[in-house]
C-alpha atoms as a PDB file:
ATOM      1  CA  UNK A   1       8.303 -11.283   7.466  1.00  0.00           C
ATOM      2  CA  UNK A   2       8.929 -12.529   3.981  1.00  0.00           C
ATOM      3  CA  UNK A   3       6.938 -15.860   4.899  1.00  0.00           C
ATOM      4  CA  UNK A   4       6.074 -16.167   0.520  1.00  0.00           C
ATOM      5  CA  UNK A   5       6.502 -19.410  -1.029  1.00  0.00           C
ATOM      6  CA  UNK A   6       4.476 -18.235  -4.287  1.00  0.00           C
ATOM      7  CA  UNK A   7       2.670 -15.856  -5.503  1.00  0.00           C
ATOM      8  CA  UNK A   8      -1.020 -16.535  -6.484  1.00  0.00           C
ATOM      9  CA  UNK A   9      -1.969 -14.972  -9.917  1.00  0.00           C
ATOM     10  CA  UNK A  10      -6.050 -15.162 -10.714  1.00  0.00           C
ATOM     11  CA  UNK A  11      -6.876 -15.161 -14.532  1.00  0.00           C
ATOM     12  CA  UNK A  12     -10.392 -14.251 -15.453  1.00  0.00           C
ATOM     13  CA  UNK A  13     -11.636 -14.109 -19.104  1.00  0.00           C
ATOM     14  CA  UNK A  14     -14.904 -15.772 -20.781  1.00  0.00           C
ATOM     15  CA  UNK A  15     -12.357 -17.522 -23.793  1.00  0.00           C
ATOM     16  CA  UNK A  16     -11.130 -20.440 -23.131  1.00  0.00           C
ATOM     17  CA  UNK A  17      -7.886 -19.777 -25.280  1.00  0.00           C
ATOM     18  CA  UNK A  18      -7.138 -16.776 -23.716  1.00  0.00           C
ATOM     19  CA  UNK A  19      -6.789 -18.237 -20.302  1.00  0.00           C
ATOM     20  CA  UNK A  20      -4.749 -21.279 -22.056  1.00  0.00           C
ATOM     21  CA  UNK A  21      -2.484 -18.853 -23.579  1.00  0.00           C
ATOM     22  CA  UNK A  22      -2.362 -16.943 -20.918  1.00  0.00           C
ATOM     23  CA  UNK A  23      -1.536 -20.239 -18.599  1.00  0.00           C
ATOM     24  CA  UNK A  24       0.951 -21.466 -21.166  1.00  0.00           C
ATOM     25  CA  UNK A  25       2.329 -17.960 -21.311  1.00  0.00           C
ATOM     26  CA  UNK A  26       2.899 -17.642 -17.481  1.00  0.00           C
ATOM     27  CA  UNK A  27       3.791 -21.157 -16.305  1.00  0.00           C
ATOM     28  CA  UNK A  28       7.227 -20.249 -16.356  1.00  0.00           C
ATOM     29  CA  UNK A  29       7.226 -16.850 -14.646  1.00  0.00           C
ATOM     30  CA  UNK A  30       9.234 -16.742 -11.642  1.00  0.00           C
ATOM     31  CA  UNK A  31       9.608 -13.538  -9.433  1.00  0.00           C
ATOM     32  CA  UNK A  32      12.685 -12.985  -6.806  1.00  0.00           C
ATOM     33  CA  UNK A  33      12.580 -16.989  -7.363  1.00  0.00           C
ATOM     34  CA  UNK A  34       9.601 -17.653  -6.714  1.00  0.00           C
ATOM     35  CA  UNK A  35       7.105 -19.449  -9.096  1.00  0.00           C
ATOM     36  CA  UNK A  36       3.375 -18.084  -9.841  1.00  0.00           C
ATOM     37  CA  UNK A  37       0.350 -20.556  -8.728  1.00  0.00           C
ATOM     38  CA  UNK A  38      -2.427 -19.522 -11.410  1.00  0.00           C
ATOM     39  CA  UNK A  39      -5.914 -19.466 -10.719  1.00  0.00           C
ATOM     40  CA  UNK A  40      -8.269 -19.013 -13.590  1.00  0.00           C
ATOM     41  CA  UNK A  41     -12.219 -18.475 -14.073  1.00  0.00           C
ATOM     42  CA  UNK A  42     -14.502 -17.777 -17.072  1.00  0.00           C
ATOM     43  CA  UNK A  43     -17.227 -15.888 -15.686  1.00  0.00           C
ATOM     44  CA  UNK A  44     -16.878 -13.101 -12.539  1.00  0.00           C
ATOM     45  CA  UNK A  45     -19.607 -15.407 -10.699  1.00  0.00           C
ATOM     46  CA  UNK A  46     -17.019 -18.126 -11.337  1.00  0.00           C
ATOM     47  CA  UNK A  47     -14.010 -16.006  -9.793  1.00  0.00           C
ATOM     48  CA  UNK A  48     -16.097 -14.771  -6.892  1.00  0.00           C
ATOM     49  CA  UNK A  49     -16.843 -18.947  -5.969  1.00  0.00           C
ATOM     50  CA  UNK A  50     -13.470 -19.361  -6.502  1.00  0.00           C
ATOM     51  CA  UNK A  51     -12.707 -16.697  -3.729  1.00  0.00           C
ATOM     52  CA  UNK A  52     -15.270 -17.923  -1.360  1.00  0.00           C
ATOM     53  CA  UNK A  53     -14.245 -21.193  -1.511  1.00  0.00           C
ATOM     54  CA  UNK A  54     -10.340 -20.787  -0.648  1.00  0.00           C
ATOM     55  CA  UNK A  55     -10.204 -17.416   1.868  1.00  0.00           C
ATOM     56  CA  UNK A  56      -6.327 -18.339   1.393  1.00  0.00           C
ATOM     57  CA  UNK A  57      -6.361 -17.239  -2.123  1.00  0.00           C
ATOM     58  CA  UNK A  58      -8.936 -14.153  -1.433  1.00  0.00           C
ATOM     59  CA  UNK A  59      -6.005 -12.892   1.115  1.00  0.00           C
ATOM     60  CA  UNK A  60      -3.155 -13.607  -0.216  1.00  0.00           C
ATOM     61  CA  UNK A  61      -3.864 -12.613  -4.209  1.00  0.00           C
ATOM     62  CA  UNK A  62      -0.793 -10.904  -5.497  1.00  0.00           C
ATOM     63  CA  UNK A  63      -2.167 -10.317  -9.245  1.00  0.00           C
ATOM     64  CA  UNK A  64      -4.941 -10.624 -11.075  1.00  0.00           C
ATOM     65  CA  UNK A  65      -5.618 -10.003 -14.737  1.00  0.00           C
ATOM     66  CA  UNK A  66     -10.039  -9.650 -15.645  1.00  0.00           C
ATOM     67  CA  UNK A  67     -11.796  -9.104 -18.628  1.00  0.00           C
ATOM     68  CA  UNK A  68     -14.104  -6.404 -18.667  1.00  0.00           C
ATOM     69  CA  UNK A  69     -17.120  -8.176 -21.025  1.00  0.00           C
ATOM     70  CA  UNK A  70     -18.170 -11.957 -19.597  1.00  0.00           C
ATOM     71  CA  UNK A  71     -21.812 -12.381 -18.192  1.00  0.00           C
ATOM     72  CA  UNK A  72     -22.668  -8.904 -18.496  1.00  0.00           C
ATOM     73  CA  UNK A  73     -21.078  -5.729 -20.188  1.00  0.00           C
ATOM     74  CA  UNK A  74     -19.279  -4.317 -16.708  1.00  0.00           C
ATOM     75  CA  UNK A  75     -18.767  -8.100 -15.144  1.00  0.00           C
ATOM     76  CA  UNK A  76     -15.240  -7.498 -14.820  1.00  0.00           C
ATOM     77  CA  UNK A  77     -15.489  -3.970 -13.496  1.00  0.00           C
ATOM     78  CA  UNK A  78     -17.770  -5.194 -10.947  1.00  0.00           C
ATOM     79  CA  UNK A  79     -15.415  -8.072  -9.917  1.00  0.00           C
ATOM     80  CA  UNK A  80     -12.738  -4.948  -9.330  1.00  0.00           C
ATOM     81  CA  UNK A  81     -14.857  -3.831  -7.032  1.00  0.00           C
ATOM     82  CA  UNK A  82     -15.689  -7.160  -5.317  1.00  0.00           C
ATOM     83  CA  UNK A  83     -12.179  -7.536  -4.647  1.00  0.00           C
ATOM     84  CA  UNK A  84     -11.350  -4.467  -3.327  1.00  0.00           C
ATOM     85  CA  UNK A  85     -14.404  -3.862  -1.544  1.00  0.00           C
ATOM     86  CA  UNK A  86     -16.381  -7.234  -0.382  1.00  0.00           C
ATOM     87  CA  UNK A  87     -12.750  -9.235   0.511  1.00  0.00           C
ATOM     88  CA  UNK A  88     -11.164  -5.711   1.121  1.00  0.00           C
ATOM     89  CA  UNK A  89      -8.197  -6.458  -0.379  1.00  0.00           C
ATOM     90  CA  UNK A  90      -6.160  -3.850  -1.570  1.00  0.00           C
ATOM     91  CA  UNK A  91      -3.167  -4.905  -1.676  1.00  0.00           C
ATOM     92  CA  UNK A  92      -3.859  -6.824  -5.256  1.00  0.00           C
ATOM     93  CA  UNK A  93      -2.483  -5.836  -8.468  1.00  0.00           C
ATOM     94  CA  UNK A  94      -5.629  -5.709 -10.366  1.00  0.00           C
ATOM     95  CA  UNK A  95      -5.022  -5.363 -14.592  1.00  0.00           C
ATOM     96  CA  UNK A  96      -8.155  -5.128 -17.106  1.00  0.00           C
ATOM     97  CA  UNK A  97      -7.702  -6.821 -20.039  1.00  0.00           C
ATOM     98  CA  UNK A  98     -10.099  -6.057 -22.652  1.00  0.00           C
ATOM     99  CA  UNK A  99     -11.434  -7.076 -26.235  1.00  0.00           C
ATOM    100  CA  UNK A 100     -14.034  -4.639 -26.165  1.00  0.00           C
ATOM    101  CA  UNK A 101     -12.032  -1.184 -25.208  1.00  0.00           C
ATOM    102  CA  UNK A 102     -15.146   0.763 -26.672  1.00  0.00           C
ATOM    103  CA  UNK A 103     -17.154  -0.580 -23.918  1.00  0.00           C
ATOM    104  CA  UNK A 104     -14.787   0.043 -21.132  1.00  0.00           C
ATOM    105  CA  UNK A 105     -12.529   3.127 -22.281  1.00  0.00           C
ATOM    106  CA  UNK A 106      -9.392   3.114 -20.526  1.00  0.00           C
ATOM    107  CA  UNK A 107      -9.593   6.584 -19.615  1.00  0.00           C
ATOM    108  CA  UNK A 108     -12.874   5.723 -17.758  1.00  0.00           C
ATOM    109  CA  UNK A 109     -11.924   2.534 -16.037  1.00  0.00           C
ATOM    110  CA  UNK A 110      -8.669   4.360 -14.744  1.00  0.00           C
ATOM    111  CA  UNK A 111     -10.595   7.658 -13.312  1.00  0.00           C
ATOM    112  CA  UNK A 112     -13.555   5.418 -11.797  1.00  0.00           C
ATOM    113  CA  UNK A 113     -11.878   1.939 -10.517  1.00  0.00           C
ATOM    114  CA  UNK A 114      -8.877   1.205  -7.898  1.00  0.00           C
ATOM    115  CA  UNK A 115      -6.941  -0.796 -10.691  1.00  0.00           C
ATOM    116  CA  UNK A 116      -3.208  -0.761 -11.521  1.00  0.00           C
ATOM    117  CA  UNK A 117      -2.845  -1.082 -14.864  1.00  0.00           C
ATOM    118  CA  UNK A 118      -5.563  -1.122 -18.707  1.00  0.00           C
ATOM    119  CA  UNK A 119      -4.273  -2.969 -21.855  1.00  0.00           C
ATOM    120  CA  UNK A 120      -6.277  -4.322 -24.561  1.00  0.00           C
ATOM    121  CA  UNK A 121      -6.073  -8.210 -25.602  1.00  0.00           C
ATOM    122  CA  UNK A 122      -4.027  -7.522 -28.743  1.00  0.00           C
ATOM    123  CA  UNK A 123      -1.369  -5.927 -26.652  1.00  0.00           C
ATOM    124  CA  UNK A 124      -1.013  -9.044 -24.519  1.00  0.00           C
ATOM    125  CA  UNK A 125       2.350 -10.320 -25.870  1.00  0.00           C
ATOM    126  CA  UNK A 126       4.089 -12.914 -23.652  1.00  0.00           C
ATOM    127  CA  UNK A 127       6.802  -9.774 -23.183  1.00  0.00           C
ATOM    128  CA  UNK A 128       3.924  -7.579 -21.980  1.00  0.00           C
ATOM    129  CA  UNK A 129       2.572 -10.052 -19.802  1.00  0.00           C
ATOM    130  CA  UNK A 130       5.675 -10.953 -18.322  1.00  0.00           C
ATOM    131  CA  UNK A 131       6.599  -7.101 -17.860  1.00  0.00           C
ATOM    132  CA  UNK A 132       3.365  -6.775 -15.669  1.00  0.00           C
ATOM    133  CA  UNK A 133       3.751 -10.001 -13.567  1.00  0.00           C
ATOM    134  CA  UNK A 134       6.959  -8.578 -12.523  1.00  0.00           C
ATOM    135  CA  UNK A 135       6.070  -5.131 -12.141  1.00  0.00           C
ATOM    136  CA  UNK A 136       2.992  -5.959  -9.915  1.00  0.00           C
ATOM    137  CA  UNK A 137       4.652  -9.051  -8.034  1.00  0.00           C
ATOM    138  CA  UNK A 138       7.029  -5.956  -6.963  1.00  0.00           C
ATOM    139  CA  UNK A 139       4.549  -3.527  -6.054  1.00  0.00           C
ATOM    140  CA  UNK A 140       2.137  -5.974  -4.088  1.00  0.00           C
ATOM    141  CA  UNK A 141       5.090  -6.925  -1.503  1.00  0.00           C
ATOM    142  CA  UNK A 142       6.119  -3.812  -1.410  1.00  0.00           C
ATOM    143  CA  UNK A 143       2.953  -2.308  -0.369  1.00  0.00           C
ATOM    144  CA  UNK A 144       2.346  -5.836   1.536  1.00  0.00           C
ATOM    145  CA  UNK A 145       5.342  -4.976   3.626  1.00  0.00           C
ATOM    146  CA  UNK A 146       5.109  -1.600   4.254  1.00  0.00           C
ATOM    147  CA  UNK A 147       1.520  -1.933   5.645  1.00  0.00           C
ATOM    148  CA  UNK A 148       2.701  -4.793   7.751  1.00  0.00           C
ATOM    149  CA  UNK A 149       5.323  -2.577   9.281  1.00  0.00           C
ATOM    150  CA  UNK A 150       2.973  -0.030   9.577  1.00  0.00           C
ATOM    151  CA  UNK A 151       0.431  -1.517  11.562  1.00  0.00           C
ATOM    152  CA  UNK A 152       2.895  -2.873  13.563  1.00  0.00           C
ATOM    153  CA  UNK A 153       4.053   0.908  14.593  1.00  0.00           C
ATOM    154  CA  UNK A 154       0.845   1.660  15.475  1.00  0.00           C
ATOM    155  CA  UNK A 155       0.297  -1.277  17.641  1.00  0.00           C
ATOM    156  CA  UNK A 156       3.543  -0.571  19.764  1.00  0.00           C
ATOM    157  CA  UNK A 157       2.675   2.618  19.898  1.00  0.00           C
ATOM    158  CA  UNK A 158      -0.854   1.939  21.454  1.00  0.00           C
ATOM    159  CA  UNK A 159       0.436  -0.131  24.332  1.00  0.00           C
ATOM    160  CA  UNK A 160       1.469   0.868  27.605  1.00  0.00           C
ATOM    161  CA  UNK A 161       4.537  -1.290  27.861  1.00  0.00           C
ATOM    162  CA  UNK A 162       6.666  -0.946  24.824  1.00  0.00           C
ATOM    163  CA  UNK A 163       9.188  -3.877  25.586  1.00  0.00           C
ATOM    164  CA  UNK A 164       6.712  -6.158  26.356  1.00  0.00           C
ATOM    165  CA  UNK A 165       4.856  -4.977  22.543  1.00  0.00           C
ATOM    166  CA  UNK A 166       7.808  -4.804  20.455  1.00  0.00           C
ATOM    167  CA  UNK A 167       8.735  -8.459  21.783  1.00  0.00           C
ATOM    168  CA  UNK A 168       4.846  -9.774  20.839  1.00  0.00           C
ATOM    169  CA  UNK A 169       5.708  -8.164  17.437  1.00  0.00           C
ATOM    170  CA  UNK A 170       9.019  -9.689  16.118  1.00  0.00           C
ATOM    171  CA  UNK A 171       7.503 -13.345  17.717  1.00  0.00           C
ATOM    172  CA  UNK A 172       4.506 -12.861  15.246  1.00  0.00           C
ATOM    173  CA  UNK A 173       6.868 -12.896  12.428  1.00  0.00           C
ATOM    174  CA  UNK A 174       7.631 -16.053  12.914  1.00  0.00           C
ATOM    175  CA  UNK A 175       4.040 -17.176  12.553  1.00  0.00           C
ATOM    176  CA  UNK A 176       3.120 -18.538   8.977  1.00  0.00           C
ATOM    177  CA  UNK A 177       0.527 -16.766   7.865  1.00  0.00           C
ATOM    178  CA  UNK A 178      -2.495 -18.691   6.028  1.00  0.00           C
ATOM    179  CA  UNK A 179      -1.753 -19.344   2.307  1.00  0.00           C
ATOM    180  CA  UNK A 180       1.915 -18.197   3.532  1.00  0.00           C
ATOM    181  CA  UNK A 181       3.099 -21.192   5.259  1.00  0.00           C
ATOM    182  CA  UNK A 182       6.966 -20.879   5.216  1.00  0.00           C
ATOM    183  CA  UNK A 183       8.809 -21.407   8.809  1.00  0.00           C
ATOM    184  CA  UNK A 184      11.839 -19.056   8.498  1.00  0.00           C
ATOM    185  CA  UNK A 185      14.774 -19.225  10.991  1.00  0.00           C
ATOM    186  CA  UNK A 186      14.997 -15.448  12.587  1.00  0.00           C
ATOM    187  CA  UNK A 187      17.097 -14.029  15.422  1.00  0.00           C
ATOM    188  CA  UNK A 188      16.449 -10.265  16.591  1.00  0.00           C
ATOM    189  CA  UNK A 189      17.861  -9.062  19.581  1.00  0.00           C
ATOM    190  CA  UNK A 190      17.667  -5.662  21.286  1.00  0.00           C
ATOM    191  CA  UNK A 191      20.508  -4.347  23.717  1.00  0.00           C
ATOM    192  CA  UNK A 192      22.239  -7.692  23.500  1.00  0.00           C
ATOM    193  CA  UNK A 193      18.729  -9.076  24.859  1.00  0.00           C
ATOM    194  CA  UNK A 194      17.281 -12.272  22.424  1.00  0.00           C
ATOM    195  CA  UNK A 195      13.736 -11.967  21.755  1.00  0.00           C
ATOM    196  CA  UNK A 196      13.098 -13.843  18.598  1.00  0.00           C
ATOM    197  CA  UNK A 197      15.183 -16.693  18.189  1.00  0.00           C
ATOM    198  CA  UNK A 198      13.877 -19.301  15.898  1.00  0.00           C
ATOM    199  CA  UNK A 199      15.605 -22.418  14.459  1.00  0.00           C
ATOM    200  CA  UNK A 200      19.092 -20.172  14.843  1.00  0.00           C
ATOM    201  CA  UNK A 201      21.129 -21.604  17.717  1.00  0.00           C
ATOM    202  CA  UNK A 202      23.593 -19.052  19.686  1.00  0.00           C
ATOM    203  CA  UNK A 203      26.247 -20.938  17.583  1.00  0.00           C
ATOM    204  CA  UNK A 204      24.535 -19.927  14.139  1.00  0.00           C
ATOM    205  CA  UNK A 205      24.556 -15.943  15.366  1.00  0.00           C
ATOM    206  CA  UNK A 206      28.052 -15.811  16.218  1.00  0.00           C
ATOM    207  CA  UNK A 207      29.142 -17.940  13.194  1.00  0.00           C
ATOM    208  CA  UNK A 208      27.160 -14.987  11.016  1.00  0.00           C
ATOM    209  CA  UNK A 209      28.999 -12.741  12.537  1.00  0.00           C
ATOM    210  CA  UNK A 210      31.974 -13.619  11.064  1.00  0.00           C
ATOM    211  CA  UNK A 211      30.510 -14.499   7.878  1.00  0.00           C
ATOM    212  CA  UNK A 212      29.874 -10.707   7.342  1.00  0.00           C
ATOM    213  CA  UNK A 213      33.488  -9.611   6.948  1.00  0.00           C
ATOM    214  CA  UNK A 214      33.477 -11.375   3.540  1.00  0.00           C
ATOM    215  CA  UNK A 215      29.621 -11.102   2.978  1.00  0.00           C
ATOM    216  CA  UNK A 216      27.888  -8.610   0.634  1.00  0.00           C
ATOM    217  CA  UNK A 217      27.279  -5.322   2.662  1.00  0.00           C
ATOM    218  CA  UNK A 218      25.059  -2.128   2.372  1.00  0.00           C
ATOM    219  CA  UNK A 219      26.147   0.940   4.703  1.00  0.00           C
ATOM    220  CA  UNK A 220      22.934   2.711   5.922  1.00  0.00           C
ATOM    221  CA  UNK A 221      24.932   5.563   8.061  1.00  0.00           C
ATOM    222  CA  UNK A 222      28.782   5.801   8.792  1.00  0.00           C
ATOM    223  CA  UNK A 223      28.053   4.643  12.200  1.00  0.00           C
ATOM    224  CA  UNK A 224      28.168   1.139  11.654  1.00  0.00           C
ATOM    225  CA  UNK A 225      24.492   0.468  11.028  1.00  0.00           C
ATOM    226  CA  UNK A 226      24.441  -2.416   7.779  1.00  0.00           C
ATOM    227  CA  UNK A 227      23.362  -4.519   6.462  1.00  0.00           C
ATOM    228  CA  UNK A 228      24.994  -8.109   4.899  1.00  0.00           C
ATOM    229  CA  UNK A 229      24.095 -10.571   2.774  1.00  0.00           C
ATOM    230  CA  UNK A 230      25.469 -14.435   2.868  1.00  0.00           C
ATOM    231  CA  UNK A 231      25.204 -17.348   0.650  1.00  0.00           C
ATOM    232  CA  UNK A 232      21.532 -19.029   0.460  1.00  0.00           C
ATOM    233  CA  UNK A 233      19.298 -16.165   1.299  1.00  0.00           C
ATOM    234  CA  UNK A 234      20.650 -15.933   4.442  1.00  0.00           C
ATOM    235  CA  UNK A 235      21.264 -12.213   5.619  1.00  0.00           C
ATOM    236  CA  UNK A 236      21.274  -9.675   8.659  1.00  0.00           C
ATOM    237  CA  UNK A 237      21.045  -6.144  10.029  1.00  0.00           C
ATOM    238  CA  UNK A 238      22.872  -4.637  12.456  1.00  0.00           C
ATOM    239  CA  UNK A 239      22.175  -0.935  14.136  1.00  0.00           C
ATOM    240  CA  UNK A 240      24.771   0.121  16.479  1.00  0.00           C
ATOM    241  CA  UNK A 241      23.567   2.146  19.584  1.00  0.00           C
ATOM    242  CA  UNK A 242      23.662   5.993  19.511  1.00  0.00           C
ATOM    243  CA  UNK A 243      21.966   8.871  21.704  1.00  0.00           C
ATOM    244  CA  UNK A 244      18.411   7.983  20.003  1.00  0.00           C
ATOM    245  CA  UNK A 245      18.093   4.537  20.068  1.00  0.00           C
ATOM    246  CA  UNK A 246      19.624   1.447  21.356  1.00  0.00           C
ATOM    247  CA  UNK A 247      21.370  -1.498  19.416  1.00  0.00           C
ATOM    248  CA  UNK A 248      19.339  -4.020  17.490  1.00  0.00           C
ATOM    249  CA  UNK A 249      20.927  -7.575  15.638  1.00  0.00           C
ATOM    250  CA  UNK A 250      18.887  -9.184  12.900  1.00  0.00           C
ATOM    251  CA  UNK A 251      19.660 -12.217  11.327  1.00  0.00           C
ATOM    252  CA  UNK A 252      16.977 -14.179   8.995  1.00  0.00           C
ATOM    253  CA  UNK A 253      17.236 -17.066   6.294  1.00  0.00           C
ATOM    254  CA  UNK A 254      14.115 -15.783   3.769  1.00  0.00           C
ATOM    255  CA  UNK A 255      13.001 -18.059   0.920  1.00  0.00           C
ATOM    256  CA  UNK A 256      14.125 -15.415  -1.659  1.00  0.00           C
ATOM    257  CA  UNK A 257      16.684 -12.342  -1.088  1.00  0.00           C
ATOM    258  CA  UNK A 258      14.658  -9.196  -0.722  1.00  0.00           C
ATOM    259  CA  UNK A 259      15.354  -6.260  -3.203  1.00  0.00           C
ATOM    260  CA  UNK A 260      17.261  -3.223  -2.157  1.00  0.00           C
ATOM    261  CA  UNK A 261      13.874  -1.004  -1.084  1.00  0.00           C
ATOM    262  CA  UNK A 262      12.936  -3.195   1.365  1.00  0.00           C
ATOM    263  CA  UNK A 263      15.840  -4.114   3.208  1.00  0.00           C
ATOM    264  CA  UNK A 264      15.953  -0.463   3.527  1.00  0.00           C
ATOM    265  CA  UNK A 265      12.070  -0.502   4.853  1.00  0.00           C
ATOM    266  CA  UNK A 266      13.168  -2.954   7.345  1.00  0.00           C
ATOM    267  CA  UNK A 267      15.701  -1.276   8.614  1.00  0.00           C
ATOM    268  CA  UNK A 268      14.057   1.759   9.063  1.00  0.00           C
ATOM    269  CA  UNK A 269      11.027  -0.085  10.803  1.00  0.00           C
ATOM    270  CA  UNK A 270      13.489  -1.948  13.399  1.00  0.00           C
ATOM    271  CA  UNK A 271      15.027   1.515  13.868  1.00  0.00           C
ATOM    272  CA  UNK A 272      11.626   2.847  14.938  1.00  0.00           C
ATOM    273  CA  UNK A 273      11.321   0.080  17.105  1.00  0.00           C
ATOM    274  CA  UNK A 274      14.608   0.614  18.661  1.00  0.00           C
ATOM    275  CA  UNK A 275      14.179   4.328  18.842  1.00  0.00           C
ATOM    276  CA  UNK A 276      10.807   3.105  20.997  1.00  0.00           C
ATOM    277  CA  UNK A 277      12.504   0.534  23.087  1.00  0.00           C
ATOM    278  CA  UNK A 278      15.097   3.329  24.073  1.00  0.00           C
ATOM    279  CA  UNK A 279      12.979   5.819  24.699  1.00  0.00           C
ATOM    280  CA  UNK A 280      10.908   3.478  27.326  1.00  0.00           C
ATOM    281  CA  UNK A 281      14.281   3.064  28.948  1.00  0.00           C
ATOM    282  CA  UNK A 282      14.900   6.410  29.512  1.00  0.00           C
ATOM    283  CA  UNK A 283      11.373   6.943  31.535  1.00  0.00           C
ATOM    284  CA  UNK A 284      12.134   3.866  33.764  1.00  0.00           C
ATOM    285  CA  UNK A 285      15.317   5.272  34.579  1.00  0.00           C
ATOM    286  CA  UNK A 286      13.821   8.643  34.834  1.00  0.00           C
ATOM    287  CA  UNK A 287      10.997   7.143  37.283  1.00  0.00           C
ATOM    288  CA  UNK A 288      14.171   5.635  39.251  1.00  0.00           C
ATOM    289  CA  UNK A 289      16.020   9.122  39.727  1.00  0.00           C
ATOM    290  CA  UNK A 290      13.044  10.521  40.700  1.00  0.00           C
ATOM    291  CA  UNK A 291      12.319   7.919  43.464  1.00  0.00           C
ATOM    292  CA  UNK A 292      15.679   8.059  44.849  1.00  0.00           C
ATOM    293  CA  UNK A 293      16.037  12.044  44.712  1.00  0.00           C
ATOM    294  CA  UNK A 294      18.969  11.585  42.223  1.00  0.00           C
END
């Protein structure tokens, strides 16, 4: 759960002052506060050792802008599909840049390759460059997140003991991930039960507590479900029991404060989960009623 440190940006282009102008450019780029780590290759044979050689990178790649014309007319075009189809990564933000547009129209490239974006070399201002850094930064945790969520669903879902699951689930989040290796403190407890608590003492929860009456706060229903924001990335959700699901308390220090959308993804995913966890109460207490004769 928001483990980043960086974000790892792969450059590919046969000229040597593109991908110095295009480091030089970039160096300074920061998204959510976070700086970019550039990778850069001059031939797709080149980028593909370059992936083989650090599985981090291959994993974790969050952008990465290719030429269409290096060793061969389509060697770009063919690393697209390396990406996305040898490493089967498809979470990357993958942007042609091209010199040669009549060889690769962008009309073509668009209908016939999983990129995100087509712009020719003349177009690539520093402005333009740092518009799509940003952009696609944005989109890749976005779509990192919500598959991680996701999955996560669908593993709870495919166990027979729910608890036992959704406990396995919010521990993993707390595992740095390769090429990801940030330790974040993280509390989560459901019905008053701890089952993530991580480098946040009892005396840190209750102290956040009462750091939310003057923290920053975003209502998600007028039940008392919200979510607050402290001083040094340091923020929470809170979901107050009702008839469908039971009450959940999260409290995280992230290395950057998430945007808007997500905090609303996460709250909806720990509402599934605590939608789940009641629901599994219910049939044990059913099973109990039943045994008695109640």
């Amino acid at each position: 759960m928001y483990h980043f440190s960086k974000w790892d940006v792969l450059i590919v282009d046969d000229e040597p002052d593109v991908l110095t102008l295009s480091e030089l450019a970039m160096e300074d780029f920061a998204v959510y506060g976070l700086p970019l780590v550039l990778h850069t290759a001059q031939t797709k044979a080149e980028a593909i050792a370059l992936l083989e050689e650090t599985p981090d990178l291959a994993a974790n790649l969050a952008l990465a802008f290719v030429d269409v014309v290096m060793e061969t007319d389509s060697a770009g075009l063919d690393l697209c599909n390396y990406i996305r189809e040898d490493i089967g990564n498809r979470l990357a933000q993958i942007f042609i840049r091209t010199g040669q547009p009549g060889l690769a129209p962008e009309r073509t490239v668009i209908d016939h390759y999983e990129i995100n974006g087509y712009f020719t070399k003349l177009d690539a201002t520093e402005e333009k460059l740092y518009s799509l850094v940003k952009s696609g930064v944005r989109q890749f945790l976005w779509s990192h997140m919500a598959q991680t969520y996701m999955a996560g669903i669908n593993e709870v879902l495919s166990a027979p003991d729910w608890h036992q699951k959704i406990g396995y689930l919010l521990h993993s989040f707390i595992e740095p991930t390769p090429g990801a290796p940030v330790n974040i403190p993280l509390y989560i407890a459901f019905n008053e039960q701890p089952l993530v608590q991580h480098q946040l003492d009892q005396q840190n929860v209750e102290s956040w507590q009462q750091q939310q009456a003057h923290a920053t706060v975003l209502h998600f229903t007028r039940t008392g479900n919200l979510y607050a924001l402290a001083d040094n990335n340091l923020w929470g959700i809170t979901l107050v029991a009702d008839a469908t699901h039971t009450n959940v308390q999260l409290l995280c220090r992230t290395t950057f404060t998430p945007p808007q959308d997500l905090i609303v993804m996460t709250y909806e995913f720990l509402k599934s989960l605590a939608t789940l966890w009641q629901q599994q109460e219910r049939q044990a207490n059913d099973r109990v009623k039943t045994v008695v004769g109640v």
